[in-house]
PDB file of N, CA and C in Angstrom:
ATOM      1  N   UNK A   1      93.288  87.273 121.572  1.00  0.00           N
ATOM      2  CA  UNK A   1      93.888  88.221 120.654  1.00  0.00           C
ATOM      3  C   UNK A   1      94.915  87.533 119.752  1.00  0.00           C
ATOM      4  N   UNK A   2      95.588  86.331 120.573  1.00  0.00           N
ATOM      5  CA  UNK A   2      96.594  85.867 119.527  1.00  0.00           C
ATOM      6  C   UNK A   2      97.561  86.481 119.383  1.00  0.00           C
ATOM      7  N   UNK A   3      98.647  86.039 118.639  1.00  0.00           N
ATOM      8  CA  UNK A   3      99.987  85.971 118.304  1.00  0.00           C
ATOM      9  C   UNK A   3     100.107  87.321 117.537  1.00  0.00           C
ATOM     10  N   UNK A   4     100.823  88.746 117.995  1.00  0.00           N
ATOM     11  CA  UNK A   4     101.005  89.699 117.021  1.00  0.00           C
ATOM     12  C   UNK A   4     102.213  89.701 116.474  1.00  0.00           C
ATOM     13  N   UNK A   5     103.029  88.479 116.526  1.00  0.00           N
ATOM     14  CA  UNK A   5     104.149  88.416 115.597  1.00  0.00           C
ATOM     15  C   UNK A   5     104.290  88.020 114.637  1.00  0.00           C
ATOM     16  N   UNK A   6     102.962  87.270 114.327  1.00  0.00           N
ATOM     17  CA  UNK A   6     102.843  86.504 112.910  1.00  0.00           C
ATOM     18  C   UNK A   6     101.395  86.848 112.276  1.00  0.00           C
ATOM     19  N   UNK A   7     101.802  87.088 110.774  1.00  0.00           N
ATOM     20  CA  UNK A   7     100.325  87.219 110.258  1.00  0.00           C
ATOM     21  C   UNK A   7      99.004  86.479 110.348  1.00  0.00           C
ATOM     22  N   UNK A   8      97.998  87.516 110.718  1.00  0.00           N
ATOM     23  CA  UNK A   8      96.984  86.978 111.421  1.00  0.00           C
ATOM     24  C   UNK A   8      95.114  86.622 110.212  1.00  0.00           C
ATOM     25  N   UNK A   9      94.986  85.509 109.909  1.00  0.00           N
ATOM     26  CA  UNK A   9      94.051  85.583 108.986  1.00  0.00           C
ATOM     27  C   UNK A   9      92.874  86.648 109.180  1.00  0.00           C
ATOM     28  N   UNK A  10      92.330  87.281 107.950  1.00  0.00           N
ATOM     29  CA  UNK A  10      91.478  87.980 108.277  1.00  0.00           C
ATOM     30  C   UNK A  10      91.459  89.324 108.305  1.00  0.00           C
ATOM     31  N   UNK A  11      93.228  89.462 108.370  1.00  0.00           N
ATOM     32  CA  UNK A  11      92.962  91.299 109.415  1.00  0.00           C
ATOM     33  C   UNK A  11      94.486  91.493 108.801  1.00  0.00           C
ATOM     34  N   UNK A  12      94.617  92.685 108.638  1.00  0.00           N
ATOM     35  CA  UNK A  12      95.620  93.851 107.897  1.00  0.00           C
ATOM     36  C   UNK A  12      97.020  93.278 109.058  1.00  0.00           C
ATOM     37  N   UNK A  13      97.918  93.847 108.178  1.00  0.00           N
ATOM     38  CA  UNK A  13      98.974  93.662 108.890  1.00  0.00           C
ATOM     39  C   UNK A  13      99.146  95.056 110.195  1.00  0.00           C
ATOM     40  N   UNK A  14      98.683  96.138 109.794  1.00  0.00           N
ATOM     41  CA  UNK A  14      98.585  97.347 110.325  1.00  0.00           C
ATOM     42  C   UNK A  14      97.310  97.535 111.228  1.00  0.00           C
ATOM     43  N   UNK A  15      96.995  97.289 111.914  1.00  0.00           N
ATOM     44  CA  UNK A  15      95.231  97.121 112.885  1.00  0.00           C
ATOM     45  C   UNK A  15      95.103  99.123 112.910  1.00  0.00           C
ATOM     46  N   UNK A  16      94.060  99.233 112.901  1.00  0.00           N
ATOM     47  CA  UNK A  16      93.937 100.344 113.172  1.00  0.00           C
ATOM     48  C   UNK A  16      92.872 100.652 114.077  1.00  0.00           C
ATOM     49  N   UNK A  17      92.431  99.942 114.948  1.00  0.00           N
ATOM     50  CA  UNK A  17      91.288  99.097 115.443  1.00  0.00           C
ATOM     51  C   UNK A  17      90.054  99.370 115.485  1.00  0.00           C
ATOM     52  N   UNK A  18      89.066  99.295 115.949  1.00  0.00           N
ATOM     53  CA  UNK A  18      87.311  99.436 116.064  1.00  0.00           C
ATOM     54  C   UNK A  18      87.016 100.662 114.956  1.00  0.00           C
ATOM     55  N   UNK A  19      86.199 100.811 113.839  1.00  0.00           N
ATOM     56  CA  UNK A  19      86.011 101.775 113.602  1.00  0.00           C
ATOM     57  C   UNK A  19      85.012 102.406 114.557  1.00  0.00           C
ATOM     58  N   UNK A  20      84.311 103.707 114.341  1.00  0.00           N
ATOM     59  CA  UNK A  20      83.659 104.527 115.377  1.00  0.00           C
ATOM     60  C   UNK A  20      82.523 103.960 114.924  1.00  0.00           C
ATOM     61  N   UNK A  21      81.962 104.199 113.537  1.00  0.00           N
ATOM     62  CA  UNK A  21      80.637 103.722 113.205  1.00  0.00           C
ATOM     63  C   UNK A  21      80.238 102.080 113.470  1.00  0.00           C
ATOM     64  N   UNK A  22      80.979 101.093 114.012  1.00  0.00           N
ATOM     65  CA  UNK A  22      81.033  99.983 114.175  1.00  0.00           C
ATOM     66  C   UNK A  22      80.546 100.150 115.823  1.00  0.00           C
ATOM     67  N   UNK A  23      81.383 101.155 116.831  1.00  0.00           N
ATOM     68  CA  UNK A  23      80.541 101.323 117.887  1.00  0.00           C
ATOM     69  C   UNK A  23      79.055 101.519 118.036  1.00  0.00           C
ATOM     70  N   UNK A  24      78.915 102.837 117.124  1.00  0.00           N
ATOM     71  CA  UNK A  24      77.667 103.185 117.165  1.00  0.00           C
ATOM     72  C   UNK A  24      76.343 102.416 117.009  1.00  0.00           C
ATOM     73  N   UNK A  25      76.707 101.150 116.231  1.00  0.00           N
ATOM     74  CA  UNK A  25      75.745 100.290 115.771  1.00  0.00           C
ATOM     75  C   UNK A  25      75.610  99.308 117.051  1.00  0.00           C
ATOM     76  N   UNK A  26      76.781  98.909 117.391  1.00  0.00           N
ATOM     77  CA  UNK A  26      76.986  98.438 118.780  1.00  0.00           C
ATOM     78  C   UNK A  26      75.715  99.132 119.760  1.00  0.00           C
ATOM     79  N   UNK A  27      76.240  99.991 120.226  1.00  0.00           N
ATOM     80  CA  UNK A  27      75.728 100.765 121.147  1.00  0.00           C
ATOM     81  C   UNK A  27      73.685 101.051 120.980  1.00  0.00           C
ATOM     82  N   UNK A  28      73.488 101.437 119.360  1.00  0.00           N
ATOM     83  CA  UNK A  28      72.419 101.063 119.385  1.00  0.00           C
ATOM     84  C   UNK A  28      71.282  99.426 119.540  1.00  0.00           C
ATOM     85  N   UNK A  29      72.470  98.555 119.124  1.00  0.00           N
ATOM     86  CA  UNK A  29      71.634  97.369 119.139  1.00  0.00           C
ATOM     87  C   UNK A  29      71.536  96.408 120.643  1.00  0.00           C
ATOM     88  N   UNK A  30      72.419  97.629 121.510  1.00  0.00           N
ATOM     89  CA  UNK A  30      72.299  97.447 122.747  1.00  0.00           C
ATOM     90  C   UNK A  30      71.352  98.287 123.685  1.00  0.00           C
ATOM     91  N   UNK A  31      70.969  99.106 122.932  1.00  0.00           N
ATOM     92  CA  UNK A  31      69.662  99.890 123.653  1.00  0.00           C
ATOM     93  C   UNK A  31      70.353 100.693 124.902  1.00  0.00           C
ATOM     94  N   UNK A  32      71.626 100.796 124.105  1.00  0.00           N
ATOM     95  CA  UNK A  32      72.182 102.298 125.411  1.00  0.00           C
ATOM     96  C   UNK A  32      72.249 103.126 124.928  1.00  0.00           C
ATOM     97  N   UNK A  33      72.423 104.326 125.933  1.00  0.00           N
ATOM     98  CA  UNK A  33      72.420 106.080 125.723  1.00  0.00           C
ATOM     99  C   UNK A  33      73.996 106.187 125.787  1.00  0.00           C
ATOM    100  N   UNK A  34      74.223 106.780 124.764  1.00  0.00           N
ATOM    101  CA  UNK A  34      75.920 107.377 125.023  1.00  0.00           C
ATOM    102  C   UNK A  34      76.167 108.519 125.818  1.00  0.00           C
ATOM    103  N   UNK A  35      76.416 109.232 127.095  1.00  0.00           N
ATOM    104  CA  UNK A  35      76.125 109.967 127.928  1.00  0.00           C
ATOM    105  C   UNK A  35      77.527 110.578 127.592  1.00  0.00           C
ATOM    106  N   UNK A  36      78.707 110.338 127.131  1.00  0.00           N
ATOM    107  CA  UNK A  36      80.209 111.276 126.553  1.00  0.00           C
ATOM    108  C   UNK A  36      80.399 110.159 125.867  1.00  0.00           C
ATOM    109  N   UNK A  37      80.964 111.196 125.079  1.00  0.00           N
ATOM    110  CA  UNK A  37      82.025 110.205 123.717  1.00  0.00           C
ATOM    111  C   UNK A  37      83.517 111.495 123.649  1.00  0.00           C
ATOM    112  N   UNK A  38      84.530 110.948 124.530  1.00  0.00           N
ATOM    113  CA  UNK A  38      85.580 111.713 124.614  1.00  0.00           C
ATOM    114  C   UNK A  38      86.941 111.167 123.680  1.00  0.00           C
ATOM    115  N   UNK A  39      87.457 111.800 122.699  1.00  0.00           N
ATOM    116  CA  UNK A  39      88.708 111.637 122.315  1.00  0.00           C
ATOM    117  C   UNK A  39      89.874 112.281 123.488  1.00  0.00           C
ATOM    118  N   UNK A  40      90.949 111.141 122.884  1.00  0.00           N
ATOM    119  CA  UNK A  40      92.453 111.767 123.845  1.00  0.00           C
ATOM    120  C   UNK A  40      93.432 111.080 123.375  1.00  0.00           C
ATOM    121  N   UNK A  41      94.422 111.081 124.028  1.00  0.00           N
ATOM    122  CA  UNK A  41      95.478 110.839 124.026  1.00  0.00           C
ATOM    123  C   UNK A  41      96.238 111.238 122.288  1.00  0.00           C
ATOM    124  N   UNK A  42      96.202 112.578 121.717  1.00  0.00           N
ATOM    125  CA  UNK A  42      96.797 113.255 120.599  1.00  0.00           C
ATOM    126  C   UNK A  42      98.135 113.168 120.857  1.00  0.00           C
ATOM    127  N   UNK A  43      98.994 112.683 120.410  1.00  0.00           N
ATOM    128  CA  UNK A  43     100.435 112.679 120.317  1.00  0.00           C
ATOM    129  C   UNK A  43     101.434 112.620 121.083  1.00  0.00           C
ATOM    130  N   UNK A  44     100.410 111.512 122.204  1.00  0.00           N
ATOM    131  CA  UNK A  44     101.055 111.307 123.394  1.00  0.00           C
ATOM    132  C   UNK A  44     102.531 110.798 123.599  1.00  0.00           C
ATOM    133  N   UNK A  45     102.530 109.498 122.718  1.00  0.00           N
ATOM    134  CA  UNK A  45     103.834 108.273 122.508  1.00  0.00           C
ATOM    135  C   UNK A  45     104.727 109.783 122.062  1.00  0.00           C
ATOM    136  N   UNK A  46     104.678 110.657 121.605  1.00  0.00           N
ATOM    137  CA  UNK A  46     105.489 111.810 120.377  1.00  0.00           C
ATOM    138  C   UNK A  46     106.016 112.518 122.381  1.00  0.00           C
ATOM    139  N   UNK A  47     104.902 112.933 123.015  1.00  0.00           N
ATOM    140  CA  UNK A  47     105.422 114.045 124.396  1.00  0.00           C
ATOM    141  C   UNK A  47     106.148 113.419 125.060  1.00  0.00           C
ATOM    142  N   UNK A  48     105.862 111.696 125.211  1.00  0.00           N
ATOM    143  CA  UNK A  48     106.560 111.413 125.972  1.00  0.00           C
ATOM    144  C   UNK A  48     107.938 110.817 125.984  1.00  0.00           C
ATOM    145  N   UNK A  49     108.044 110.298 124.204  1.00  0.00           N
ATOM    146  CA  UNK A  49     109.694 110.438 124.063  1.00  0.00           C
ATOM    147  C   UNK A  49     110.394 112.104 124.641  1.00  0.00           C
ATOM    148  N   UNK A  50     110.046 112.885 124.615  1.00  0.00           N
ATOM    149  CA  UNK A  50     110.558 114.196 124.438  1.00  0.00           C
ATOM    150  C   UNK A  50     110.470 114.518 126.387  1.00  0.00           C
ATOM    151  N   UNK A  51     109.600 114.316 127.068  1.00  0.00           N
ATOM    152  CA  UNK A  51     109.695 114.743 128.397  1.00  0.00           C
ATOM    153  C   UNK A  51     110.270 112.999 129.000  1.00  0.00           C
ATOM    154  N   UNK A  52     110.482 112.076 128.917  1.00  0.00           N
ATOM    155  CA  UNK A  52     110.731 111.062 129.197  1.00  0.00           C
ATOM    156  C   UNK A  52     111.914 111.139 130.665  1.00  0.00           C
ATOM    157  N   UNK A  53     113.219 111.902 130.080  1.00  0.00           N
ATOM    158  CA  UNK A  53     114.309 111.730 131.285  1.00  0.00           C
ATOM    159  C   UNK A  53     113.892 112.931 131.988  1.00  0.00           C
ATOM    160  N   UNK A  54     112.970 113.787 132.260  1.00  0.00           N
ATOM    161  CA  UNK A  54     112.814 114.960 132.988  1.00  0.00           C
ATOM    162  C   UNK A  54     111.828 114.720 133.707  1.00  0.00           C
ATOM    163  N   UNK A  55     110.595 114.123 133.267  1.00  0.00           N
ATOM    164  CA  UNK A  55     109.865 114.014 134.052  1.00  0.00           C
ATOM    165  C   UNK A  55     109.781 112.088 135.187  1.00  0.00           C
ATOM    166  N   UNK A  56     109.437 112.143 136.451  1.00  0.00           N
ATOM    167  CA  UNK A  56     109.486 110.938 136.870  1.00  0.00           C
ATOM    168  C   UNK A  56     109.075 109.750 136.609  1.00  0.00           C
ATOM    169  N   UNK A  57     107.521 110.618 136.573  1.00  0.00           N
ATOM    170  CA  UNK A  57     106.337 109.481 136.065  1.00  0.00           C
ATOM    171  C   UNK A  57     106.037 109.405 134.801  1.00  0.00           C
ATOM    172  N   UNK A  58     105.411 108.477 133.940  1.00  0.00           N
ATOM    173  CA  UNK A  58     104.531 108.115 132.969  1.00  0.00           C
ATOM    174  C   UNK A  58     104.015 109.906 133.150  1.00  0.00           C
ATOM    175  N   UNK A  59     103.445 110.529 131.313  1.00  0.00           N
ATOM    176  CA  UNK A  59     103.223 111.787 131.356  1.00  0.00           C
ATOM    177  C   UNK A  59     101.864 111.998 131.577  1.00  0.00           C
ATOM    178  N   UNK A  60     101.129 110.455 131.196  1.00  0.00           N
ATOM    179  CA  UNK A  60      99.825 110.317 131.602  1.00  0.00           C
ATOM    180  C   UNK A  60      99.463 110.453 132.871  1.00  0.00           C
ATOM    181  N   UNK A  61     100.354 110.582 133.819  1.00  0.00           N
ATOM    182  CA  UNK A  61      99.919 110.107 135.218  1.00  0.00           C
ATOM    183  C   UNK A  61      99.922 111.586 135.912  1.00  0.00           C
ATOM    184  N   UNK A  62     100.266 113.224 135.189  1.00  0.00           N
ATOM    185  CA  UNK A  62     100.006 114.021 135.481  1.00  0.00           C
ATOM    186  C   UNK A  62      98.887 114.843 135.133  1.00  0.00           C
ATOM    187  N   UNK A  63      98.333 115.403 136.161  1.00  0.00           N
ATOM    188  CA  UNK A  63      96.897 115.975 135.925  1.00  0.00           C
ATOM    189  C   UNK A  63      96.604 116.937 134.974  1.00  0.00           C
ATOM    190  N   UNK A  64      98.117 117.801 134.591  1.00  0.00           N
ATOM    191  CA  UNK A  64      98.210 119.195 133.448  1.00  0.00           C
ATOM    192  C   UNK A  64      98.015 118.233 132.528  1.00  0.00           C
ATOM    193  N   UNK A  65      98.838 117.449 132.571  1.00  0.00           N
ATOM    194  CA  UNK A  65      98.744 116.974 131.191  1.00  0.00           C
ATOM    195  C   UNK A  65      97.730 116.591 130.414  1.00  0.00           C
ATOM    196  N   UNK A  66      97.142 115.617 131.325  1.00  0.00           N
ATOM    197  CA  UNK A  66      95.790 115.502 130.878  1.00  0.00           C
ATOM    198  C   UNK A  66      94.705 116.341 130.258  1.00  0.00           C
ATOM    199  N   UNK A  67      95.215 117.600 131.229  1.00  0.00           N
ATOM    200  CA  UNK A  67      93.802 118.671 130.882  1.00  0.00           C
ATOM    201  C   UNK A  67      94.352 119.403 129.504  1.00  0.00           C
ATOM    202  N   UNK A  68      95.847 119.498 129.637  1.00  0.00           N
ATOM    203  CA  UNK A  68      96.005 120.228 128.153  1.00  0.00           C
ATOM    204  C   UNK A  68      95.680 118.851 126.875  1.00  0.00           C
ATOM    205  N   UNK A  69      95.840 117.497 127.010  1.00  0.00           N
ATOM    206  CA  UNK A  69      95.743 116.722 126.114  1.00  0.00           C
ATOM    207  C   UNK A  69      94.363 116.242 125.619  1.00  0.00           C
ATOM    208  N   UNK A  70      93.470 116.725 126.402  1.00  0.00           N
ATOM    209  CA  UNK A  70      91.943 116.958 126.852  1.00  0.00           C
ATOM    210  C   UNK A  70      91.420 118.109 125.685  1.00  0.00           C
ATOM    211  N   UNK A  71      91.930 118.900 125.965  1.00  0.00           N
ATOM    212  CA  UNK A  71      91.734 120.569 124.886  1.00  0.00           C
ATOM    213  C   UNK A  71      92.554 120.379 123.806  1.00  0.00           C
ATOM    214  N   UNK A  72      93.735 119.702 123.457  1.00  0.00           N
ATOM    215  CA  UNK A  72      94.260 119.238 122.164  1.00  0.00           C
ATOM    216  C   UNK A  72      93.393 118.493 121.249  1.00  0.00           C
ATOM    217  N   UNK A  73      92.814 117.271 122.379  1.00  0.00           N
ATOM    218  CA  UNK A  73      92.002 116.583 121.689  1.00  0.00           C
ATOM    219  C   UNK A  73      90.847 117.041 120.834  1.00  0.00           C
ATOM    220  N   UNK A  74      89.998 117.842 121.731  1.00  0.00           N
ATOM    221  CA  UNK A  74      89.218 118.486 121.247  1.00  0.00           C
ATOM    222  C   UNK A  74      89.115 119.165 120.101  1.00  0.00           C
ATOM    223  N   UNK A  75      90.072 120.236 120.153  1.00  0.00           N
ATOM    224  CA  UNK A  75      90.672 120.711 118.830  1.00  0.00           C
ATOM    225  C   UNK A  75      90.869 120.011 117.957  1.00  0.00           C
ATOM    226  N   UNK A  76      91.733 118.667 118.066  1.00  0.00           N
ATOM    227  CA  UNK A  76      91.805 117.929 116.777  1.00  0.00           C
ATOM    228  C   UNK A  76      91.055 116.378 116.580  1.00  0.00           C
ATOM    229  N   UNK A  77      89.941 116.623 116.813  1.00  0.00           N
ATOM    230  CA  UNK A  77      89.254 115.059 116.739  1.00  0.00           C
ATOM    231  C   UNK A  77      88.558 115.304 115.379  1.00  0.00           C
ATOM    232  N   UNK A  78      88.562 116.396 114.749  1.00  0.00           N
ATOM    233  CA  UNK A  78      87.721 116.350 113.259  1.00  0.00           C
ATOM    234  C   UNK A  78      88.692 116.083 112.536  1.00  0.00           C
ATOM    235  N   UNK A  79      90.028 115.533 113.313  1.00  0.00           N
ATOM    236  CA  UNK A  79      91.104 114.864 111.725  1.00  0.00           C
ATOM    237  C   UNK A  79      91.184 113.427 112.062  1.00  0.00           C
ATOM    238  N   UNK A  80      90.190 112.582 112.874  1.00  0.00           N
ATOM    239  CA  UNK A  80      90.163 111.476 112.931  1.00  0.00           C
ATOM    240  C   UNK A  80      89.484 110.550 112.101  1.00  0.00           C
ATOM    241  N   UNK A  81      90.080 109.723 111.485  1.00  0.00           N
ATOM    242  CA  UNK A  81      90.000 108.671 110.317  1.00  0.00           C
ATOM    243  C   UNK A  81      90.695 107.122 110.588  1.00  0.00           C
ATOM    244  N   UNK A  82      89.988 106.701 110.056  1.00  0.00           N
ATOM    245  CA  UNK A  82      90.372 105.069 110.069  1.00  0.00           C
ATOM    246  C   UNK A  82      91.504 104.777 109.295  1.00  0.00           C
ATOM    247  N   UNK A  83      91.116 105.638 108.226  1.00  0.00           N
ATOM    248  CA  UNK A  83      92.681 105.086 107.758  1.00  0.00           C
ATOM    249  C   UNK A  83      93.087 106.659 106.798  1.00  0.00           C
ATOM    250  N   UNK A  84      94.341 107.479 107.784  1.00  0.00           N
ATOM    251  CA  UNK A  84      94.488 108.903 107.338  1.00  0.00           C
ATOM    252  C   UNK A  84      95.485 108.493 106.159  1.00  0.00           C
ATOM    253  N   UNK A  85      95.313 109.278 105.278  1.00  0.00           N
ATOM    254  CA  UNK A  85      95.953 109.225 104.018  1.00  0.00           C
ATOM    255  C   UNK A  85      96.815 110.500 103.866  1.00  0.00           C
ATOM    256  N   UNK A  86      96.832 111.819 104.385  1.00  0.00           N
ATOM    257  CA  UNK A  86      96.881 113.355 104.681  1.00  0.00           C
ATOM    258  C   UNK A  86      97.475 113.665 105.658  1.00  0.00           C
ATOM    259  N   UNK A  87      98.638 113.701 105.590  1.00  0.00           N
ATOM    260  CA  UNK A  87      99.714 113.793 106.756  1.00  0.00           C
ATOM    261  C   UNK A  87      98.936 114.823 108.161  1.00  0.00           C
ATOM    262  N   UNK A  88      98.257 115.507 107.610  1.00  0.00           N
ATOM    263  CA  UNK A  88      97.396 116.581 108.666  1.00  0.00           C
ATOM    264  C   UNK A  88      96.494 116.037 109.381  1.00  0.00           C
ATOM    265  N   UNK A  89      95.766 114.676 109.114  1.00  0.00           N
ATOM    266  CA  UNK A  89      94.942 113.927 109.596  1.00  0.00           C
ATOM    267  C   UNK A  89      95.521 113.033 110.473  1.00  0.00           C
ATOM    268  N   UNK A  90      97.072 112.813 110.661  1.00  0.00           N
ATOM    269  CA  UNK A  90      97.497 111.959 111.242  1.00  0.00           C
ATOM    270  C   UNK A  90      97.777 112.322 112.651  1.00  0.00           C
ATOM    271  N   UNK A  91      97.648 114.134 112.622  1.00  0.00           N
ATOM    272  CA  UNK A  91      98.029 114.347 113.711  1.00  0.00           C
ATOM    273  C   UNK A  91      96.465 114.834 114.474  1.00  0.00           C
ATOM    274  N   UNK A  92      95.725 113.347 115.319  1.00  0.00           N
ATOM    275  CA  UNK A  92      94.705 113.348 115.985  1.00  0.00           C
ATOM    276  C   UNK A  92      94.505 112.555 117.134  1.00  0.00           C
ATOM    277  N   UNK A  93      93.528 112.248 117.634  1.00  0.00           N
ATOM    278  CA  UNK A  93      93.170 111.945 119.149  1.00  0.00           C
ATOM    279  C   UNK A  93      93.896 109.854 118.564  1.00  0.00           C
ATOM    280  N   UNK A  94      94.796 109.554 119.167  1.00  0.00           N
ATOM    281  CA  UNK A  94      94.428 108.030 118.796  1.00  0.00           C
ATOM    282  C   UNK A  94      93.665 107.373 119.746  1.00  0.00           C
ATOM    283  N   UNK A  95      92.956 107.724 121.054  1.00  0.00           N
ATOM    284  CA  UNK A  95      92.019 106.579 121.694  1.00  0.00           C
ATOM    285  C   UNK A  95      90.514 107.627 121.684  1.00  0.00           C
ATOM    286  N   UNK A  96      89.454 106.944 122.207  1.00  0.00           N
ATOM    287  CA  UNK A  96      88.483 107.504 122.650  1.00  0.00           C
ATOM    288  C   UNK A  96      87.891 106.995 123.433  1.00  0.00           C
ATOM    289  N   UNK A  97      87.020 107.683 124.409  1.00  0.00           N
ATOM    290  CA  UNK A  97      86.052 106.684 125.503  1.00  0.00           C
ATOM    291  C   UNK A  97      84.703 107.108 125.634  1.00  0.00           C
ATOM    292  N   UNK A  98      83.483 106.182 125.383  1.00  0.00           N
ATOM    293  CA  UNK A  98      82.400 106.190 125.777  1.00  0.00           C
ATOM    294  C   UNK A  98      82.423 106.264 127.233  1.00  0.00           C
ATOM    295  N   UNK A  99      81.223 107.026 128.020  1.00  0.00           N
ATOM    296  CA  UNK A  99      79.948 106.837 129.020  1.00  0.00           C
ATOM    297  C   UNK A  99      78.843 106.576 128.638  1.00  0.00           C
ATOM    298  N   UNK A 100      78.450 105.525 128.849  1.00  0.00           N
ATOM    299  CA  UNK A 100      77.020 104.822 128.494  1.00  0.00           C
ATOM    300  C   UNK A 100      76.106 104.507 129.165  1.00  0.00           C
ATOM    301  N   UNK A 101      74.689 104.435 129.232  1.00  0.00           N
ATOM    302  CA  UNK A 101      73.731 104.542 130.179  1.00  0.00           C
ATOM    303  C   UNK A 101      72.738 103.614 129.673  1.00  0.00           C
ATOM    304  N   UNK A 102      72.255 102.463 130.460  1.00  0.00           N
ATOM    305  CA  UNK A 102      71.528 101.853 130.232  1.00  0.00           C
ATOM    306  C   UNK A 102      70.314 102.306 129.864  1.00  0.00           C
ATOM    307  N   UNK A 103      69.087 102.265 128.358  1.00  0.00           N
ATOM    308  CA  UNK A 103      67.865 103.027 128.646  1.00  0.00           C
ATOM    309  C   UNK A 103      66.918 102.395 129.309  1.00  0.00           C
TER     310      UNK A 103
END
């Protein structure tokens, strides 16, 4: 991965990383089945400054949370973009995860 303190040839100062359609091509030229394609984690770094001294653990590491950040996601994965320009688009899933199945 290299040095992220110094500019890196090739690549933006800002990474915004993998686009989705860059998977997909992936995934087909690998001759797998995508079995889920789940967005999550919507505005997580944002909940967890805010529950940080109240709660013990990491906010990820509770099961509500998950399930409500699960149904957030959902709701907002049609404002996901590579590069949001639309302050309304910014507020979306930032990770996602494949299940994939060998065919």
């Amino acid at each position: 991965m290299g040095d992220w303190t110094r500019p890196r040839p090739g690549l933006t100062s800002n990474e915004r990383g993998i686009p989705l359609s860059c998977f997909d091509k992936i995934f087909s030229n690998l001759n797998v089945e995508v079995i889920a394609r789940v967005h999550c984690f919507t505005l997580t770094y944002q909940f967890q400054k805010i529950f940080n001294g109240i709660l013990k653990k990491p906010l990820y590491s509770y099961r509500w949370y998950i399930r409500a950040d699960r149904l957030l996601s959902s709701l907002l994965k049609a404002n996901v973009r590579y590069h949001s320009v639309k302050k309304r688009h910014r507020i979306a899933p930032s990770n996602i995860y494949f299940v994939v199945r060998k065919v």
